[in-house]
C-alpha atoms as a PDB file:
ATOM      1  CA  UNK A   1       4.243   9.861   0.162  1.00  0.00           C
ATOM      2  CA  UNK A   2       4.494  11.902  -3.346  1.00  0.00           C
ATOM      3  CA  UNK A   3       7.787  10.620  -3.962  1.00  0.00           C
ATOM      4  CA  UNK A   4       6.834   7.013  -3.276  1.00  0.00           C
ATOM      5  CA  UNK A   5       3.740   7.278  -5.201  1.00  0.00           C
ATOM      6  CA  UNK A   6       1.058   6.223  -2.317  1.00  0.00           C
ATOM      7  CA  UNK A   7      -0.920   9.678  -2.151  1.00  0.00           C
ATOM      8  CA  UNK A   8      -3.232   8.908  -4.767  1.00  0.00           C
ATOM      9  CA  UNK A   9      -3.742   5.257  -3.475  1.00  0.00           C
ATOM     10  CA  UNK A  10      -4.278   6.553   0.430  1.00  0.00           C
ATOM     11  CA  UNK A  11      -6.580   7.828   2.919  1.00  0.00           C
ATOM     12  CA  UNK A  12      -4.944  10.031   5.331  1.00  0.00           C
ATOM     13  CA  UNK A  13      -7.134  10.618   8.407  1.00  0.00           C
ATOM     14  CA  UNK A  14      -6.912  11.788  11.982  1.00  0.00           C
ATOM     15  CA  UNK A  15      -8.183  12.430  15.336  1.00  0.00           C
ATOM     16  CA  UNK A  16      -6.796  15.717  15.259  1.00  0.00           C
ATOM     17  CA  UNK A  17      -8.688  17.665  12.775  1.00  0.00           C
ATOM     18  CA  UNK A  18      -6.601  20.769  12.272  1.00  0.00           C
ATOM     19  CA  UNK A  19      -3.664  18.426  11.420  1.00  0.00           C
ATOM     20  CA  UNK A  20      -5.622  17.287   8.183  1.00  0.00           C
ATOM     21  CA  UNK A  21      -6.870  20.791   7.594  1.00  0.00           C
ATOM     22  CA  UNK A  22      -2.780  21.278   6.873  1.00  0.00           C
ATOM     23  CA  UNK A  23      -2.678  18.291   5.110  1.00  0.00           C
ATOM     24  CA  UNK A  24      -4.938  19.506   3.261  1.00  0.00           C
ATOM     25  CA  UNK A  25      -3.549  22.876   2.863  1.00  0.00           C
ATOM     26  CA  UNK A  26      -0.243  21.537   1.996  1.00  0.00           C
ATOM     27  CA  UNK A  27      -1.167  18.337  -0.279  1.00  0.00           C
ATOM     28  CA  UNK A  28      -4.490  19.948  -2.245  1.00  0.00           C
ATOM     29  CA  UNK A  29      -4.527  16.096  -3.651  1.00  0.00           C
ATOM     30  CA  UNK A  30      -4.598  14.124  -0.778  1.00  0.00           C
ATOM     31  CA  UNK A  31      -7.263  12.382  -0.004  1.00  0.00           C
ATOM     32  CA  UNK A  32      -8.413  12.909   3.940  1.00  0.00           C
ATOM     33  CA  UNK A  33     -10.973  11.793   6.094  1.00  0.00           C
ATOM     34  CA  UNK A  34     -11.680  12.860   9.595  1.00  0.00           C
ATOM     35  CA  UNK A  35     -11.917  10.187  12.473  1.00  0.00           C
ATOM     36  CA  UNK A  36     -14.105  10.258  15.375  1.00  0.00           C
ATOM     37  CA  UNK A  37     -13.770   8.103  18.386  1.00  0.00           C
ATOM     38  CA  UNK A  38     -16.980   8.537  20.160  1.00  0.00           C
ATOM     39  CA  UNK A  39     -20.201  10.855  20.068  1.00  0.00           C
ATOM     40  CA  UNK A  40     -19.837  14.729  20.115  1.00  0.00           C
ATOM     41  CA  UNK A  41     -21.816  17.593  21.068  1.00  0.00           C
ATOM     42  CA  UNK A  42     -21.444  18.598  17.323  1.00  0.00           C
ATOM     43  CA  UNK A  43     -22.825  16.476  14.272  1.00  0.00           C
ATOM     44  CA  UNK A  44     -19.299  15.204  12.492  1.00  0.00           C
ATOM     45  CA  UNK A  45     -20.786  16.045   9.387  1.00  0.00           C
ATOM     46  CA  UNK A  46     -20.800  20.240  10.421  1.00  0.00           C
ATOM     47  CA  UNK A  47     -17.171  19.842  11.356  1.00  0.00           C
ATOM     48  CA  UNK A  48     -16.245  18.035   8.423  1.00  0.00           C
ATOM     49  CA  UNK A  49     -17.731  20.974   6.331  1.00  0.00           C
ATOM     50  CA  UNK A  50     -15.422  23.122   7.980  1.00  0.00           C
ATOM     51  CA  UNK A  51     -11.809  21.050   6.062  1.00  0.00           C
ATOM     52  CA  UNK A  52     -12.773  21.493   2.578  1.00  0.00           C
ATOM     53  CA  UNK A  53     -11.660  18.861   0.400  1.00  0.00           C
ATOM     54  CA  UNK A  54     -12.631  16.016   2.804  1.00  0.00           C
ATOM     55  CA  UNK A  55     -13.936  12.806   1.356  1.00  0.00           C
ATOM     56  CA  UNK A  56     -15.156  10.497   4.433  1.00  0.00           C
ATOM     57  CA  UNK A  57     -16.031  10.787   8.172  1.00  0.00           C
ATOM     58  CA  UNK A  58     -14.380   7.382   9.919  1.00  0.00           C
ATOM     59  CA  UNK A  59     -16.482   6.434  13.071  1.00  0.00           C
ATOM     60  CA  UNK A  60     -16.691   3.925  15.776  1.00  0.00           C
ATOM     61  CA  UNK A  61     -19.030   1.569  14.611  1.00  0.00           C
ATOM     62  CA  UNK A  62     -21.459   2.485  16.996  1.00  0.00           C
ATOM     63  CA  UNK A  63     -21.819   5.968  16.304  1.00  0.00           C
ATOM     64  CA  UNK A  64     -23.048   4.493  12.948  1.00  0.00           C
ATOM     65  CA  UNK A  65     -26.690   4.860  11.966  1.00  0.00           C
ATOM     66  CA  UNK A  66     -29.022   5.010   8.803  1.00  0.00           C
ATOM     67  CA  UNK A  67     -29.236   9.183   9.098  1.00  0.00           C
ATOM     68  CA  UNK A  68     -26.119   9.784   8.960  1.00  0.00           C
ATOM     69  CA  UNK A  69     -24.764   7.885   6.308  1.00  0.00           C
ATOM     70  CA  UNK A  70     -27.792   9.614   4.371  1.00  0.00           C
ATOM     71  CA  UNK A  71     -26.722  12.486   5.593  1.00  0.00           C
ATOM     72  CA  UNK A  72     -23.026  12.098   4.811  1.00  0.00           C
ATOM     73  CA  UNK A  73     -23.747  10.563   1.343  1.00  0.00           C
ATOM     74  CA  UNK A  74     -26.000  13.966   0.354  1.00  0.00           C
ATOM     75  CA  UNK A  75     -22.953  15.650   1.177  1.00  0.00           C
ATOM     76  CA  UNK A  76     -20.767  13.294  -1.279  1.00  0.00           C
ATOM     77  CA  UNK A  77     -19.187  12.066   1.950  1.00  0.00           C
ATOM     78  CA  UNK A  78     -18.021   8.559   2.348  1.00  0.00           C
ATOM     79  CA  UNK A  79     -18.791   6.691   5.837  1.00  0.00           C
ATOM     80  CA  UNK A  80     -16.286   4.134   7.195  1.00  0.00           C
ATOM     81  CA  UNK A  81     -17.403   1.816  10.726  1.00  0.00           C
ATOM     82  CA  UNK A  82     -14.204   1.190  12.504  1.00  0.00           C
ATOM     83  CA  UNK A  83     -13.716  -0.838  15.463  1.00  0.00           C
ATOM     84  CA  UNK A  84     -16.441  -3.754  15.094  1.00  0.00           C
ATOM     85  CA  UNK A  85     -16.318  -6.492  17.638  1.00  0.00           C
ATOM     86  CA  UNK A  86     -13.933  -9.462  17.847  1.00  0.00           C
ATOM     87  CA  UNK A  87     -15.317 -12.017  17.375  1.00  0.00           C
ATOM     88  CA  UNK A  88     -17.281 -10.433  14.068  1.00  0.00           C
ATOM     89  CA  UNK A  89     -20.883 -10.365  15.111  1.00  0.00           C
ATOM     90  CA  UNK A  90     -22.662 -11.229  11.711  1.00  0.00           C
ATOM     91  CA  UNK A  91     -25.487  -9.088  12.794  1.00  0.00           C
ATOM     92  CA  UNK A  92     -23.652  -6.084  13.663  1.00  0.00           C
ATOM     93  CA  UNK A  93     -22.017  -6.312  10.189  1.00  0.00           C
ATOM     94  CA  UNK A  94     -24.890  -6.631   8.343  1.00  0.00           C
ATOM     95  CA  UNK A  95     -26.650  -3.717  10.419  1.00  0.00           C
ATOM     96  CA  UNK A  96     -23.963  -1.731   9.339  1.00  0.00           C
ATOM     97  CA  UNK A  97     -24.419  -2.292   5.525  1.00  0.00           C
ATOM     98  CA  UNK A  98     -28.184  -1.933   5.663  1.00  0.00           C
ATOM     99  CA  UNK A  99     -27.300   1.622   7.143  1.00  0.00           C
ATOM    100  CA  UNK A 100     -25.146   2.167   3.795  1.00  0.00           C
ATOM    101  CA  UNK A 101     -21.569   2.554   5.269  1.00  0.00           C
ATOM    102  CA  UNK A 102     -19.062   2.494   2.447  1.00  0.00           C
ATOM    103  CA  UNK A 103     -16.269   0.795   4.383  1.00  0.00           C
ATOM    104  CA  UNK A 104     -15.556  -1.334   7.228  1.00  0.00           C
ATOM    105  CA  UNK A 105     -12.735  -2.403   9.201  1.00  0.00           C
ATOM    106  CA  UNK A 106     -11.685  -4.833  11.486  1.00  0.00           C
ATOM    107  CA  UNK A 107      -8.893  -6.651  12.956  1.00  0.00           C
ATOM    108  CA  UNK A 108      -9.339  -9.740  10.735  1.00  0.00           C
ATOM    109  CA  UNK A 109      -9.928  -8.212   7.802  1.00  0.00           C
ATOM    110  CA  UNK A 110     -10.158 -11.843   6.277  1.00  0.00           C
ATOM    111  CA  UNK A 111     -12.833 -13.083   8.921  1.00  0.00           C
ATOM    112  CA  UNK A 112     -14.670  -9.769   7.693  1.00  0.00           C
ATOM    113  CA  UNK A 113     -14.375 -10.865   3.985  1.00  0.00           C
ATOM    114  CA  UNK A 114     -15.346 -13.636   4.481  1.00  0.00           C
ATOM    115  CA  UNK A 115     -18.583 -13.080   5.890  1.00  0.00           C
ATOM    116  CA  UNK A 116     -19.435 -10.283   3.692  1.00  0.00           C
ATOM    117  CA  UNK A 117     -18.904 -12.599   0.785  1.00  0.00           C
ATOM    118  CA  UNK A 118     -21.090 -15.428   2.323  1.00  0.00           C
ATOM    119  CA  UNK A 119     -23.890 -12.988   2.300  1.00  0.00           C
ATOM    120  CA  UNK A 120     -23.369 -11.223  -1.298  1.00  0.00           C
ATOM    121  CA  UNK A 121     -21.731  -8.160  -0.066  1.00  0.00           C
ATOM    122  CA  UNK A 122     -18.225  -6.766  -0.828  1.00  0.00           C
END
């Protein structure tokens, strides 16, 4: 990825946490992000303290909510919803942004676009 020039412009990220930990140890400049598929007994937050150098936690949209995003951003952690509903559900989108996620994703990212545009948002 150093060679080809796309470390600075990605995101590495993973379900399996000690892999980016390595990352991490190997490629100080990478940016990583852990990913979480579903709720755990632990808040992400305390085991994304633990991989130092992370930037975001990447959830399942509805693991999503206002506190944690708060919570993240006090830590100068960036919060991504993965995983929204096909068809987009404008509601669930704009839920989302009113919690103050800094990314979304979806599997037509020009559907999702779209409707941020229409209502002001990028």
């Amino acid at each position: 990825m150093r060679a080809s020039r796309l470390l600075e412009r990605a995101v590495l990220h993973s379900f399996d946490h000690p892999t980016i930990a390595r990352v991490r140890s190997i490629a100080p400049d990478a940016r990583a992000a852990l990913l979480y598929t579903g709720p755990n007994l632990v808040d992400p937050l305390a085991i994304a303290r633990t991989v130092p150098g992370i930037i975001a936690v990447h959830l399942r949209w509805h693991w999503v909510s206002r506190e944690l995003c708060g919570a993240a951003h006090a830590e100068g952690l960036r919060v991504h919803a993965y995983g929204i509903p096909e068809p987009l559900e404008r509601e669930v989108v704009l839920r989302l942004a009113d919690f103050g996620v800094d990314s979304l994703s979806a599997d037509d990212p020009g559907a999702l676009v779209k409707l941020l545009a229409a209502e002001g948002l990028h």
